[in-house]
C-alpha atoms as a PDB file:
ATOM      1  CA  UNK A   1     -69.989 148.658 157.395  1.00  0.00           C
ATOM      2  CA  UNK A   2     -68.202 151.642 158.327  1.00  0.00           C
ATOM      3  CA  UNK A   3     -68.255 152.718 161.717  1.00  0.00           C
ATOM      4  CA  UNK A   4     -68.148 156.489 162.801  1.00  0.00           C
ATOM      5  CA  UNK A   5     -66.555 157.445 166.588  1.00  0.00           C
ATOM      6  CA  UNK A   6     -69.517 158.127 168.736  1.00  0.00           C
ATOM      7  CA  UNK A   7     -68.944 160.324 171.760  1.00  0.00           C
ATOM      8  CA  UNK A   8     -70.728 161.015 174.705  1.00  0.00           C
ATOM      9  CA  UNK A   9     -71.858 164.504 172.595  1.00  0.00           C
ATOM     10  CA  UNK A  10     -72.920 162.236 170.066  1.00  0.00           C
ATOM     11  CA  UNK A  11     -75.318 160.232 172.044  1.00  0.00           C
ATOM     12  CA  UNK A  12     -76.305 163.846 173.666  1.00  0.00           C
ATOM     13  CA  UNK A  13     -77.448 165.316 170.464  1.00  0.00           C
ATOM     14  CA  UNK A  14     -79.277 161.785 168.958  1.00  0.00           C
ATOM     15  CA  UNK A  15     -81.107 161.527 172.419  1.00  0.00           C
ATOM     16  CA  UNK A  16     -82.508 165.037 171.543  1.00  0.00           C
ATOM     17  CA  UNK A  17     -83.238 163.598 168.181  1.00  0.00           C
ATOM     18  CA  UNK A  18     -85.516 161.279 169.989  1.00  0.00           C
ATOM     19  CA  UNK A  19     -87.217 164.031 171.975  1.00  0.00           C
ATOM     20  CA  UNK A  20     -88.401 165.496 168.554  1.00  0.00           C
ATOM     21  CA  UNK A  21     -89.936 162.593 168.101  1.00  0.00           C
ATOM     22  CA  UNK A  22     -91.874 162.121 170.863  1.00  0.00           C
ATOM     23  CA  UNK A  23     -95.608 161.485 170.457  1.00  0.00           C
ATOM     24  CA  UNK A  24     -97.968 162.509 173.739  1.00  0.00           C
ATOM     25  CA  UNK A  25    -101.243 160.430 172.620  1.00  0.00           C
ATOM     26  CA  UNK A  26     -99.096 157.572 172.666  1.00  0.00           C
ATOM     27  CA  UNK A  27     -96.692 158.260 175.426  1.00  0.00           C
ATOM     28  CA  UNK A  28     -99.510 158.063 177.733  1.00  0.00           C
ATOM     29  CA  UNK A  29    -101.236 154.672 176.273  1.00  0.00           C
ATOM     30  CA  UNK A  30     -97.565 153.403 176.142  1.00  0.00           C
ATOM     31  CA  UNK A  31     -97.075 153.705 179.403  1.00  0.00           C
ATOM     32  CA  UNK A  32    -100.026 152.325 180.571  1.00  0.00           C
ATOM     33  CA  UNK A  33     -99.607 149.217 178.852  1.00  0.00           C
ATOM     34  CA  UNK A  34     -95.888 148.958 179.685  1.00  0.00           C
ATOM     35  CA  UNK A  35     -96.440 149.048 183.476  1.00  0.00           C
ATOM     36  CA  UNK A  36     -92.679 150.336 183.521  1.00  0.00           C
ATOM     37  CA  UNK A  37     -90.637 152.097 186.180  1.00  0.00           C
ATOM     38  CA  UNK A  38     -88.993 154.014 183.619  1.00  0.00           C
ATOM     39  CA  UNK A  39     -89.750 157.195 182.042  1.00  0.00           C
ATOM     40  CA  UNK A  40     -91.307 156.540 178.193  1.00  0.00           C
ATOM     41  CA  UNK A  41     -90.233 159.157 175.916  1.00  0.00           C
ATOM     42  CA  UNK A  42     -93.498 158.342 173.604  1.00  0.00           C
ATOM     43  CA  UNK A  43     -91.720 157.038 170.143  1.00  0.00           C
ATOM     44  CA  UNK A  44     -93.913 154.875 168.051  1.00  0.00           C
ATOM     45  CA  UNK A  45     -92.031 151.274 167.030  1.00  0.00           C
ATOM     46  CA  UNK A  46     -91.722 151.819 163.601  1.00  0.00           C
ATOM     47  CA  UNK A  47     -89.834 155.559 164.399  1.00  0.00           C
ATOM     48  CA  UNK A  48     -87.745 154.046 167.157  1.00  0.00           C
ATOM     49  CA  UNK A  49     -86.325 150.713 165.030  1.00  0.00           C
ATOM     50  CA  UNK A  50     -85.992 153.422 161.780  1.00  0.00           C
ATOM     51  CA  UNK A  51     -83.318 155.181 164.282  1.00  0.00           C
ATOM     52  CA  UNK A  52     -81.848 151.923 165.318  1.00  0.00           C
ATOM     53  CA  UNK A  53     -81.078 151.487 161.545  1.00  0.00           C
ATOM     54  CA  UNK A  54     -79.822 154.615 160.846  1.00  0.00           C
ATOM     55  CA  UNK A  55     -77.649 154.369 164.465  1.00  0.00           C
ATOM     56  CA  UNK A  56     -76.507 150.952 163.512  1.00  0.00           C
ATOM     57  CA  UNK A  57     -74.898 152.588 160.321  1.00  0.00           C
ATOM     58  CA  UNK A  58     -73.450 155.575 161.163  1.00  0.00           C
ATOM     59  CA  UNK A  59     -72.022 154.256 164.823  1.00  0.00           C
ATOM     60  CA  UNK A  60     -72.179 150.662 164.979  1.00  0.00           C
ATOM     61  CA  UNK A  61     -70.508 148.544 167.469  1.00  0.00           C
ATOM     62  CA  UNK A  62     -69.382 152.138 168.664  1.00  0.00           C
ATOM     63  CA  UNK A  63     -72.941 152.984 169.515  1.00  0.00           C
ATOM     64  CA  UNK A  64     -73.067 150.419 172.166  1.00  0.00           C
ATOM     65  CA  UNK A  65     -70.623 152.009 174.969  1.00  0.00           C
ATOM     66  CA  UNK A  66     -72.606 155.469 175.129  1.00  0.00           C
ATOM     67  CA  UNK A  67     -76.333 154.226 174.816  1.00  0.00           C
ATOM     68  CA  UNK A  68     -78.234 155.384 178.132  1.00  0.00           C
ATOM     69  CA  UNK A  69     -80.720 153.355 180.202  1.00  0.00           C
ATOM     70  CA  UNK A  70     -82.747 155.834 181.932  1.00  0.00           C
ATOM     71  CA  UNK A  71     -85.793 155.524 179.543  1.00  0.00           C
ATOM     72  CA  UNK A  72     -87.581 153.081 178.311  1.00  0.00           C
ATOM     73  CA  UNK A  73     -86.736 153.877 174.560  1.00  0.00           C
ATOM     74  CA  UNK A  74     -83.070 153.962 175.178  1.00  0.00           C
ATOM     75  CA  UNK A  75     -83.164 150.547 176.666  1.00  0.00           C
ATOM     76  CA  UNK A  76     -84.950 149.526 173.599  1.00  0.00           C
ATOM     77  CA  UNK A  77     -82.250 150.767 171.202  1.00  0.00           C
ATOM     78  CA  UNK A  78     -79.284 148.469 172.636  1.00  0.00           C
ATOM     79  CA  UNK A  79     -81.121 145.436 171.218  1.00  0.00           C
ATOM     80  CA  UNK A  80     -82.890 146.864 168.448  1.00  0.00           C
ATOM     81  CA  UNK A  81     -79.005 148.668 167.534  1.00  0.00           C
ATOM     82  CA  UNK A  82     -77.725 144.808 168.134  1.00  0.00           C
ATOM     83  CA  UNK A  83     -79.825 143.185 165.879  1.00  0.00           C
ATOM     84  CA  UNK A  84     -78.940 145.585 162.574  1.00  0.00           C
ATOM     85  CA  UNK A  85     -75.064 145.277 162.557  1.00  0.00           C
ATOM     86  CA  UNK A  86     -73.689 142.689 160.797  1.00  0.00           C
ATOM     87  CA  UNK A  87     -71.667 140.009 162.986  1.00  0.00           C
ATOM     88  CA  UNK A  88     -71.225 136.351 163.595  1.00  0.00           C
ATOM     89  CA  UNK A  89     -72.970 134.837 166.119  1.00  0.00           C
ATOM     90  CA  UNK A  90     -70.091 134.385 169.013  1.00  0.00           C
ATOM     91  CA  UNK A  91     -69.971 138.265 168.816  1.00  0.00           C
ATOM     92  CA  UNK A  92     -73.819 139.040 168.433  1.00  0.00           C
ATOM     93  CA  UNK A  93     -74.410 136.400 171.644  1.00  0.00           C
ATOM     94  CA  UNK A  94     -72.705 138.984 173.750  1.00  0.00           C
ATOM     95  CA  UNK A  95     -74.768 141.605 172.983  1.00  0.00           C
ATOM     96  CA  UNK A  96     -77.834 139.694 173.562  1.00  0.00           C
ATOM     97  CA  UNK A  97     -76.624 138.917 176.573  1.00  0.00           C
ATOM     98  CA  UNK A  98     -76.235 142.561 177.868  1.00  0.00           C
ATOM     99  CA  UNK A  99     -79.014 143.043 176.055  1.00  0.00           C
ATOM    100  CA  UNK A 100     -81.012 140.472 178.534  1.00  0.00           C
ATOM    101  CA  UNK A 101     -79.829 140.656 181.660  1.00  0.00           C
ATOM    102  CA  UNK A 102     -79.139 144.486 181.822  1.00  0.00           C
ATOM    103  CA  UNK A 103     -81.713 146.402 179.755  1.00  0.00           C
ATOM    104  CA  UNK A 104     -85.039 144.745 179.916  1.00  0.00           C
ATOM    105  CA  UNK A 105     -87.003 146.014 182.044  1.00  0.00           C
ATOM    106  CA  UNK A 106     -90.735 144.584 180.728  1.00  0.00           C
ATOM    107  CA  UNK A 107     -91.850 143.016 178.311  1.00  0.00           C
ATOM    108  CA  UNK A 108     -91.904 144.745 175.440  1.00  0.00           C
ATOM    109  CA  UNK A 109     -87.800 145.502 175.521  1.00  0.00           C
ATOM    110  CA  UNK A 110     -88.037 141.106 175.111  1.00  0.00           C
ATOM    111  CA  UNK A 111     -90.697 141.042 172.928  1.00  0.00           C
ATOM    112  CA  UNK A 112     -89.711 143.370 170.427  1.00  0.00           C
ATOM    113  CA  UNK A 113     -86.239 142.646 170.319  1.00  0.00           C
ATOM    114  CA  UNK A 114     -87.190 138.730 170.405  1.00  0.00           C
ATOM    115  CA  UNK A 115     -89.293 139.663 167.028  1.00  0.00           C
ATOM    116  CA  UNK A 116     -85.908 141.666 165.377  1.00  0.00           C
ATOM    117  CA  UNK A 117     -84.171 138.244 165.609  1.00  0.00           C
ATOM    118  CA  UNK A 118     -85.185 136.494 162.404  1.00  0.00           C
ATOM    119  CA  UNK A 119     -82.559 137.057 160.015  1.00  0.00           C
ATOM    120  CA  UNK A 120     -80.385 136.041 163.072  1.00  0.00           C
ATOM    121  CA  UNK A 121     -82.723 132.887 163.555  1.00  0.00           C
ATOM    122  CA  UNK A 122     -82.859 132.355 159.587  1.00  0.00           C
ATOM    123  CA  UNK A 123     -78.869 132.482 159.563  1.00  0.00           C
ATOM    124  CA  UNK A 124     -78.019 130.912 163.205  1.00  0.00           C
ATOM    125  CA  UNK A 125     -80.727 128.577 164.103  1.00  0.00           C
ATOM    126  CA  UNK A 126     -79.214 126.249 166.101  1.00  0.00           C
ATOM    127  CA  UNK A 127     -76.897 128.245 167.857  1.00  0.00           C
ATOM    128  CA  UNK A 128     -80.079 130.421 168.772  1.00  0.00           C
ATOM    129  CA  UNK A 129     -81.593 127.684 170.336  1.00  0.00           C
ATOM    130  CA  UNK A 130     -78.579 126.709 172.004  1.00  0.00           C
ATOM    131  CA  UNK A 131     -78.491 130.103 173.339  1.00  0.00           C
ATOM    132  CA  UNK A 132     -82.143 130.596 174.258  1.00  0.00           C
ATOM    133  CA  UNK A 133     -82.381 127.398 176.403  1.00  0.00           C
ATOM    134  CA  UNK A 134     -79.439 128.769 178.211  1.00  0.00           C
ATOM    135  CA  UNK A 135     -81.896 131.433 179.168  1.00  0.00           C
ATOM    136  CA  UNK A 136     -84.371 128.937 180.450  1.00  0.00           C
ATOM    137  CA  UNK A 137     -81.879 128.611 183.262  1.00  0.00           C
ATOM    138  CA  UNK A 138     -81.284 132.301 184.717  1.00  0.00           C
ATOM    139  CA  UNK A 139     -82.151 133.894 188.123  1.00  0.00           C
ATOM    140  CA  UNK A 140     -83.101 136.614 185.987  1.00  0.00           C
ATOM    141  CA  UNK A 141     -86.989 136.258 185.212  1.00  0.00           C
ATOM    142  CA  UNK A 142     -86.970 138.658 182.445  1.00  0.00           C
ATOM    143  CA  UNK A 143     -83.960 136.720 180.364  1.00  0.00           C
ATOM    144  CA  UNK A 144     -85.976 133.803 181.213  1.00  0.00           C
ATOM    145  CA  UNK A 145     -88.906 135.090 179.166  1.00  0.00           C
ATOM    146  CA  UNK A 146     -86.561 136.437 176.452  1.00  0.00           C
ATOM    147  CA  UNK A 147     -85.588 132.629 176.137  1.00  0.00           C
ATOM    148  CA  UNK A 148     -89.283 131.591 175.705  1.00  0.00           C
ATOM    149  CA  UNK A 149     -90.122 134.319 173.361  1.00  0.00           C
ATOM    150  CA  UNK A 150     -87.123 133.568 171.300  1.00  0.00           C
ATOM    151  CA  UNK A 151     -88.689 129.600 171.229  1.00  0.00           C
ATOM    152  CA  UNK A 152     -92.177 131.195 170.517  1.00  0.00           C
ATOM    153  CA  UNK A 153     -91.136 132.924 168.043  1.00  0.00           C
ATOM    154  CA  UNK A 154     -88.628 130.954 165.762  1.00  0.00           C
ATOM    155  CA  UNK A 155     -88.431 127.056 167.271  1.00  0.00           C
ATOM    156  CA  UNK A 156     -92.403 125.702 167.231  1.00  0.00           C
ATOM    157  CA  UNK A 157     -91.280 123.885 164.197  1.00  0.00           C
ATOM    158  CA  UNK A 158     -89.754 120.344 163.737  1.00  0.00           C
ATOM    159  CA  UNK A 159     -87.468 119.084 164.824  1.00  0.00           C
ATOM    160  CA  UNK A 160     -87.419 121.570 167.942  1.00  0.00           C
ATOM    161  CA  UNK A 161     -91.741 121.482 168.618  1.00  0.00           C
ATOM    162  CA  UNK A 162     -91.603 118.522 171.236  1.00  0.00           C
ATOM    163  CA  UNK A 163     -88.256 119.480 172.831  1.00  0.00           C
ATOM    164  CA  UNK A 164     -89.457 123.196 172.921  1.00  0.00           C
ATOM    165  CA  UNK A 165     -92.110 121.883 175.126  1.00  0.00           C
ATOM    166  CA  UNK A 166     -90.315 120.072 177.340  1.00  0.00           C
ATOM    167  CA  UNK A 167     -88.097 122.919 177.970  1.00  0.00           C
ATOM    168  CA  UNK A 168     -91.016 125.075 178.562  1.00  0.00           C
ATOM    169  CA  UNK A 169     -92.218 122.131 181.071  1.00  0.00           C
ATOM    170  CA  UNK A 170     -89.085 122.961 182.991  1.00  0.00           C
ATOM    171  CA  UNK A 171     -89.118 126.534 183.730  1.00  0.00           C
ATOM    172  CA  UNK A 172     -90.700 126.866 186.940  1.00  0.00           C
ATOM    173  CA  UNK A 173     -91.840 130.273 188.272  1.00  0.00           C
ATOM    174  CA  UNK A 174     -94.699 132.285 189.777  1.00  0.00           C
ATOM    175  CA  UNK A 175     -93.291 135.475 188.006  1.00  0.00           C
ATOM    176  CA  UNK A 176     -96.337 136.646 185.906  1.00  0.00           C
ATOM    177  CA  UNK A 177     -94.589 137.729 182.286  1.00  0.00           C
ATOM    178  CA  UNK A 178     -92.889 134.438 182.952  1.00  0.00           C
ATOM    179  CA  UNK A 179     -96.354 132.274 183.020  1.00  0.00           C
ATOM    180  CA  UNK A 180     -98.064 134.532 180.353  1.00  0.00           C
ATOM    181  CA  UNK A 181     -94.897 133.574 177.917  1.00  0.00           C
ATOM    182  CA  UNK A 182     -95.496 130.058 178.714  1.00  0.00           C
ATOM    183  CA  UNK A 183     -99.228 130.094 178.222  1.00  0.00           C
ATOM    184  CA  UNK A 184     -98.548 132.178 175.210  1.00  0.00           C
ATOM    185  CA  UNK A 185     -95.957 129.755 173.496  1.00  0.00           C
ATOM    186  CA  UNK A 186     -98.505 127.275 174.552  1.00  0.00           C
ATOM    187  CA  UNK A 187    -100.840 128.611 172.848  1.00  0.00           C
ATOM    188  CA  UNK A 188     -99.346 129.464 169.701  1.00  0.00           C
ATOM    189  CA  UNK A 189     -98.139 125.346 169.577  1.00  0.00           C
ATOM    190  CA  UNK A 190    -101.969 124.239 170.166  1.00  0.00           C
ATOM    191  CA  UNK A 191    -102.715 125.584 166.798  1.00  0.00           C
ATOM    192  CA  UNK A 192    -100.301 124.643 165.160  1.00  0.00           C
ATOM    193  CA  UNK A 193    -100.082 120.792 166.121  1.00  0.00           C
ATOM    194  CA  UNK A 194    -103.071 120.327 168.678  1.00  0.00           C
ATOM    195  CA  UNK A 195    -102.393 116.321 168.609  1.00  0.00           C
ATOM    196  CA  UNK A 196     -98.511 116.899 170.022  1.00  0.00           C
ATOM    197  CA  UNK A 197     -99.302 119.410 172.593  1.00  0.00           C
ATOM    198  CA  UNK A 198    -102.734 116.939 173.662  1.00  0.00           C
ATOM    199  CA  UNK A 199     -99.889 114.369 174.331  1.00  0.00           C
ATOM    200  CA  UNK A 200     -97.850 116.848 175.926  1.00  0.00           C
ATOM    201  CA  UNK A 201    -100.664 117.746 178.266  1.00  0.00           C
ATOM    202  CA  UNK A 202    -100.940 114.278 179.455  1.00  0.00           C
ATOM    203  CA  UNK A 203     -97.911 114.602 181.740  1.00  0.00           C
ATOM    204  CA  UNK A 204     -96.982 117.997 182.161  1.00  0.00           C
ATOM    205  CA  UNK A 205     -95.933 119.553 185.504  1.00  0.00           C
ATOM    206  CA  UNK A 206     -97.092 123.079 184.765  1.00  0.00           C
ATOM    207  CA  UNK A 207     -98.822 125.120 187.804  1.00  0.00           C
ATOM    208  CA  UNK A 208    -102.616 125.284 187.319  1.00  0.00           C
ATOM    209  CA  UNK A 209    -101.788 129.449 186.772  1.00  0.00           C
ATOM    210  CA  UNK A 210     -99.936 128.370 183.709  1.00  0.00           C
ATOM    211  CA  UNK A 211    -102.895 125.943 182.423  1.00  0.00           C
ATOM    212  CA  UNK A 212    -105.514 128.287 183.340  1.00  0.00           C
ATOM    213  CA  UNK A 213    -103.797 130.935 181.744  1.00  0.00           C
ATOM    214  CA  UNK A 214    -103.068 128.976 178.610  1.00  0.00           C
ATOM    215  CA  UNK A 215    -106.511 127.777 177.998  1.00  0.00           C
ATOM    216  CA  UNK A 216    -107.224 131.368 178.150  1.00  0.00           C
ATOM    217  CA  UNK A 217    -105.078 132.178 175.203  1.00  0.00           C
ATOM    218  CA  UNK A 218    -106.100 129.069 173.417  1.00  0.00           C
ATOM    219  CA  UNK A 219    -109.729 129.622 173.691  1.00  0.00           C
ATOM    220  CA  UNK A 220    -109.334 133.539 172.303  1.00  0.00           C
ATOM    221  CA  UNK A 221    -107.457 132.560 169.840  1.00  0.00           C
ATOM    222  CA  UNK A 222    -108.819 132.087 166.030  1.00  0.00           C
ATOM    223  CA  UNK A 223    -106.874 129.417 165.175  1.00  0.00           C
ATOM    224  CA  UNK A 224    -108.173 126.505 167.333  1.00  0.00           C
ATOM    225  CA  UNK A 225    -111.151 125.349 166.506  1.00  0.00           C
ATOM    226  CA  UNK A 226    -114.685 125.670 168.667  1.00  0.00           C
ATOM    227  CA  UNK A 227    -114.215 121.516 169.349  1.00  0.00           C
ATOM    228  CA  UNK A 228    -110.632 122.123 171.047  1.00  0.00           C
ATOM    229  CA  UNK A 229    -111.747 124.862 172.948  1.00  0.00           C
ATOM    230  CA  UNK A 230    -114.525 122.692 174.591  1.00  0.00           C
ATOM    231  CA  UNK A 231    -112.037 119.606 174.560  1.00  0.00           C
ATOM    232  CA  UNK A 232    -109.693 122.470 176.450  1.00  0.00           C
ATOM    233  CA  UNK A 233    -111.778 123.499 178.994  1.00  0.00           C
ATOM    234  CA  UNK A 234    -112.594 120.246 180.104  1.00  0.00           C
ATOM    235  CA  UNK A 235    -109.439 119.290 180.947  1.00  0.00           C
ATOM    236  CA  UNK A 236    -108.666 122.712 182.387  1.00  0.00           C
ATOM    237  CA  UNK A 237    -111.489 121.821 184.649  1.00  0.00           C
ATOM    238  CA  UNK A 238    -109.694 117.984 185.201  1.00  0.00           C
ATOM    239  CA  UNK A 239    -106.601 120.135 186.524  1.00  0.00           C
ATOM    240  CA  UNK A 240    -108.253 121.969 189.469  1.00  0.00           C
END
Protein backbone atom coordinates (compact mmCIF):
# COMPACT_ATOMS: atom_id res chain seq x y z
CA UNK A 1 0.00 0.00 0.00
CA UNK A 2 1.20 3.28 -0.86
CA UNK A 3 0.93 5.92 1.51
CA UNK A 4 0.34 9.67 0.53
CA UNK A 5 1.70 12.68 3.16
CA UNK A 6 -1.36 13.87 4.91
CA UNK A 7 -1.22 17.37 6.35
CA UNK A 8 -3.13 19.17 8.69
CA UNK A 9 -4.86 20.85 5.21
CA UNK A 10 -5.46 17.47 4.28
CA UNK A 11 -7.47 16.41 7.19
CA UNK A 12 -9.12 20.13 6.85
CA UNK A 13 -10.48 19.55 3.45
CA UNK A 14 -11.62 15.50 4.10
CA UNK A 15 -13.41 16.76 7.36
CA UNK A 16 -15.42 19.05 4.96
CA UNK A 17 -15.84 16.00 2.86
CA UNK A 18 -17.67 14.60 5.78
CA UNK A 19 -19.87 17.67 6.24
CA UNK A 20 -21.27 16.96 2.67
CA UNK A 21 -22.24 14.03 3.88
CA UNK A 22 -24.09 14.74 6.66
CA UNK A 23 -27.64 13.39 6.95
CA UNK A 24 -30.17 15.56 9.46
CA UNK A 25 -33.00 12.70 9.83
CA UNK A 26 -30.37 10.66 11.13
CA UNK A 27 -28.16 13.04 12.94
CA UNK A 28 -30.91 13.60 15.27
CA UNK A 29 -31.98 9.72 15.87
CA UNK A 30 -28.13 9.17 16.08
CA UNK A 31 -27.74 11.17 18.69
CA UNK A 32 -30.39 10.13 20.65
CA UNK A 33 -29.40 6.70 20.70
CA UNK A 34 -25.70 7.51 21.23
CA UNK A 35 -26.30 9.44 24.48
CA UNK A 36 -22.83 11.15 23.55
CA UNK A 37 -21.17 14.33 24.77
CA UNK A 38 -19.88 14.90 21.46
CA UNK A 39 -21.19 16.65 18.56
CA UNK A 40 -22.57 13.87 15.72
CA UNK A 41 -21.97 15.09 12.35
CA UNK A 42 -25.02 12.69 11.06
CA UNK A 43 -23.00 10.10 8.59
CA UNK A 44 -24.74 6.85 8.08
CA UNK A 45 -22.23 3.60 8.86
CA UNK A 46 -22.00 2.35 5.61
CA UNK A 47 -20.83 6.22 4.24
CA UNK A 48 -18.52 6.69 7.20
CA UNK A 49 -16.50 3.02 6.93
CA UNK A 50 -16.64 3.69 2.74
CA UNK A 51 -14.35 6.89 3.77
CA UNK A 52 -12.32 4.90 6.18
CA UNK A 53 -11.45 2.73 3.09
CA UNK A 54 -10.78 5.21 0.80
CA UNK A 55 -8.63 7.21 3.85
CA UNK A 56 -6.88 4.02 4.66
CA UNK A 57 -5.57 4.02 0.95
CA UNK A 58 -4.70 7.21 0.04
CA UNK A 59 -3.08 8.20 3.73
CA UNK A 60 -2.58 5.22 5.69
CA UNK A 61 -0.57 4.98 8.75
CA UNK A 62 -0.13 8.81 7.87
CA UNK A 63 -3.79 9.38 8.48
CA UNK A 64 -3.47 8.56 12.06
CA UNK A 65 -1.38 11.73 13.45
CA UNK A 66 -3.96 14.41 12.01
CA UNK A 67 -7.40 12.60 12.70
CA UNK A 68 -9.51 14.97 15.12
CA UNK A 69 -11.60 13.92 18.14
CA UNK A 70 -14.06 16.57 18.55
CA UNK A 71 -16.98 14.60 16.92
CA UNK A 72 -18.28 11.62 17.25
CA UNK A 73 -17.56 10.50 13.55
CA UNK A 74 -13.98 11.48 13.72
CA UNK A 75 -13.46 9.35 16.73
CA UNK A 76 -15.00 6.63 14.77
CA UNK A 77 -12.55 6.88 11.85
CA UNK A 78 -9.23 6.15 13.99
CA UNK A 79 -10.47 2.57 14.46
CA UNK A 80 -12.45 2.07 11.51
CA UNK A 81 -8.95 3.75 9.48
CA UNK A 82 -6.99 1.01 11.84
CA UNK A 83 -8.74 -1.85 10.90
CA UNK A 84 -8.28 -1.38 6.77
CA UNK A 85 -4.42 -1.02 6.58
CA UNK A 86 -2.58 -3.89 6.26
CA UNK A 87 -0.12 -4.70 9.31
CA UNK A 88 0.98 -7.40 11.65
CA UNK A 89 -0.48 -7.67 14.73
CA UNK A 90 2.41 -6.10 17.19
CA UNK A 91 1.82 -2.91 15.05
CA UNK A 92 -2.10 -3.07 14.67
CA UNK A 93 -2.23 -3.75 18.81
CA UNK A 94 -1.04 -0.22 19.17
CA UNK A 95 -3.54 1.27 17.36
CA UNK A 96 -6.21 -0.54 19.09
CA UNK A 97 -4.91 0.54 21.96
CA UNK A 98 -5.20 4.34 21.20
CA UNK A 99 -8.01 3.37 19.64
CA UNK A 100 -9.52 2.15 23.24
CA UNK A 101 -8.42 4.10 25.73
CA UNK A 102 -8.44 7.52 23.87
CA UNK A 103 -11.30 7.67 21.35
CA UNK A 104 -14.27 5.82 22.62
CA UNK A 105 -16.45 7.66 23.97
CA UNK A 106 -19.85 5.18 23.89
CA UNK A 107 -20.64 2.44 22.70
CA UNK A 108 -20.98 2.42 19.37
CA UNK A 109 -17.09 3.76 18.70
CA UNK A 110 -16.51 -0.20 20.59
CA UNK A 111 -19.10 -1.80 18.97
CA UNK A 112 -18.53 -0.96 15.57
CA UNK A 113 -14.99 -1.06 15.54
CA UNK A 114 -15.21 -4.48 17.67
CA UNK A 115 -17.42 -5.76 14.48
CA UNK A 116 -14.44 -4.37 11.76
CA UNK A 117 -12.11 -6.86 13.54
CA UNK A 118 -12.76 -10.14 11.76
CA UNK A 119 -10.26 -10.47 9.20
CA UNK A 120 -7.97 -9.41 12.15
CA UNK A 121 -9.69 -12.20 14.36
CA UNK A 122 -9.70 -14.70 11.23
CA UNK A 123 -5.80 -13.96 10.80
CA UNK A 124 -4.71 -13.28 14.65
CA UNK A 125 -6.95 -15.23 16.83
CA UNK A 126 -5.05 -15.93 19.59
CA UNK A 127 -3.15 -12.97 19.89
CA UNK A 128 -6.69 -11.18 19.85
CA UNK A 129 -7.69 -12.93 22.71
CA UNK A 130 -4.56 -12.41 24.37
CA UNK A 131 -5.11 -8.85 23.80
CA UNK A 132 -8.79 -8.55 24.65
CA UNK A 133 -8.46 -10.19 28.13
CA UNK A 134 -5.84 -7.63 28.74
CA UNK A 135 -8.75 -5.29 28.43
CA UNK A 136 -10.73 -7.14 31.00
CA UNK A 137 -8.25 -5.57 33.37
CA UNK A 138 -8.35 -1.62 32.70
CA UNK A 139 -9.52 1.33 34.90
CA UNK A 140 -10.93 2.38 31.77
CA UNK A 141 -14.68 1.06 31.62
CA UNK A 142 -15.08 1.67 28.03
CA UNK A 143 -11.75 -0.55 26.96
CA UNK A 144 -13.21 -2.90 29.34
CA UNK A 145 -16.31 -3.33 27.18
CA UNK A 146 -14.22 -3.21 23.97
CA UNK A 147 -12.57 -6.43 25.54
CA UNK A 148 -16.01 -8.12 26.01
CA UNK A 149 -17.31 -7.16 22.69
CA UNK A 150 -14.21 -8.36 21.04
CA UNK A 151 -15.02 -12.00 23.12
CA UNK A 152 -18.74 -11.58 22.01
CA UNK A 153 -18.01 -11.22 18.92
CA UNK A 154 -15.16 -13.65 17.74
CA UNK A 155 -14.27 -16.13 20.99
CA UNK A 156 -17.93 -17.93 21.98
CA UNK A 157 -16.47 -20.84 20.19
CA UNK A 158 -14.32 -23.82 21.46
CA UNK A 159 -11.85 -23.95 22.83
CA UNK A 160 -12.28 -20.25 24.25
CA UNK A 161 -16.52 -20.67 25.24
CA UNK A 162 -15.87 -21.81 28.98
CA UNK A 163 -12.76 -19.64 29.57
CA UNK A 164 -14.62 -16.66 27.88
CA UNK A 165 -17.01 -17.06 30.66
CA UNK A 166 -14.93 -17.17 33.32
CA UNK A 167 -13.28 -14.08 32.23
CA UNK A 168 -16.55 -12.43 31.91
CA UNK A 169 -17.21 -13.82 35.65
CA UNK A 170 -14.30 -11.63 36.61
CA UNK A 171 -14.99 -8.25 35.44
CA UNK A 172 -16.63 -6.58 38.17
CA UNK A 173 -18.39 -3.20 37.69
CA UNK A 174 -21.58 -1.20 38.21
CA UNK A 175 -20.76 0.81 34.96
CA UNK A 176 -23.95 0.24 32.83
CA UNK A 177 -22.40 -0.42 29.02
CA UNK A 178 -20.13 -2.59 31.11
CA UNK A 179 -23.15 -4.93 32.56
CA UNK A 180 -25.22 -4.67 29.28
CA UNK A 181 -21.91 -6.22 27.39
CA UNK A 182 -21.86 -8.87 29.91
CA UNK A 183 -25.53 -9.69 29.79
CA UNK A 184 -25.22 -9.37 26.09
CA UNK A 185 -22.22 -11.88 25.62
CA UNK A 186 -24.28 -13.84 28.00
CA UNK A 187 -26.80 -13.96 26.06
CA UNK A 188 -25.46 -14.61 22.80
CA UNK A 189 -23.52 -17.95 24.67
CA UNK A 190 -27.09 -19.20 26.06
CA UNK A 191 -28.04 -19.91 22.56
CA UNK A 192 -25.48 -21.16 21.42
CA UNK A 193 -24.57 -23.88 24.17
CA UNK A 194 -27.45 -23.44 26.86
CA UNK A 195 -26.05 -26.75 28.76
CA UNK A 196 -22.35 -24.91 29.35
CA UNK A 197 -23.61 -21.60 30.36
CA UNK A 198 -26.54 -23.69 32.82
CA UNK A 199 -23.28 -25.06 34.45
CA UNK A 200 -21.74 -21.82 34.39
CA UNK A 201 -24.69 -20.32 36.19
CA UNK A 202 -24.34 -22.68 38.98
CA UNK A 203 -21.44 -20.75 40.52
CA UNK A 204 -21.15 -17.52 39.09
CA UNK A 205 -20.43 -14.32 41.08
CA UNK A 206 -22.21 -11.91 38.77
CA UNK A 207 -24.31 -8.91 40.49
CA UNK A 208 -28.06 -9.64 40.32
CA UNK A 209 -28.00 -6.27 37.68
CA UNK A 210 -25.96 -8.45 35.43
CA UNK A 211 -28.42 -11.63 35.81
CA UNK A 212 -31.43 -9.61 35.64
CA UNK A 213 -30.21 -7.92 32.78
CA UNK A 214 -29.11 -11.06 31.02
CA UNK A 215 -32.27 -12.93 31.40
CA UNK A 216 -33.63 -9.94 29.77
CA UNK A 217 -31.64 -10.42 26.65
CA UNK A 218 -32.06 -14.13 26.77
CA UNK A 219 -35.73 -14.10 27.04
CA UNK A 220 -36.05 -11.45 23.84
CA UNK A 221 -34.00 -13.23 22.06
CA UNK A 222 -35.22 -15.80 19.14
CA UNK A 223 -32.82 -18.18 19.59
CA UNK A 224 -33.58 -19.74 23.02
CA UNK A 225 -36.29 -21.62 23.15
CA UNK A 226 -39.84 -20.81 25.15
CA UNK A 227 -38.63 -23.89 27.80
CA UNK A 228 -35.23 -21.93 28.64
CA UNK A 229 -36.84 -18.82 28.98
CA UNK A 230 -39.19 -20.26 31.73
CA UNK A 231 -36.18 -22.48 33.05
CA UNK A 232 -34.42 -18.72 33.02
CA UNK A 233 -36.68 -16.88 34.87
CA UNK A 234 -36.89 -19.19 37.53
CA UNK A 235 -33.62 -19.05 38.47
CA UNK A 236 -33.50 -15.31 37.91
CA UNK A 237 -36.13 -15.35 40.55
CA UNK A 238 -33.67 -18.02 42.80
CA UNK A 239 -31.04 -15.03 42.59
CA UNK A 240 -33.02 -12.24 44.33
Amino acid sequence: MTETKWSADDYNMFYKELLVLQDEKYRLFHEKLLRTALPVIGIRSPLLRQKAKEVAKEAGRNFFGTCGKNTYEERMLYGLVATEIPMEFEEFSGYCDTFAYEFVENWAHCDGFCASLKKIARKNEEDLFTHAKGYLLAENPWVVRVGLIIMLNYYLKEPYFWKVLQLTDGVTSDFYYIEMAQAWLLATAWAKNPEMVRAYLKNTKLSISVKTKFVQKACESFRVSSEDKVWLREWKKAQV
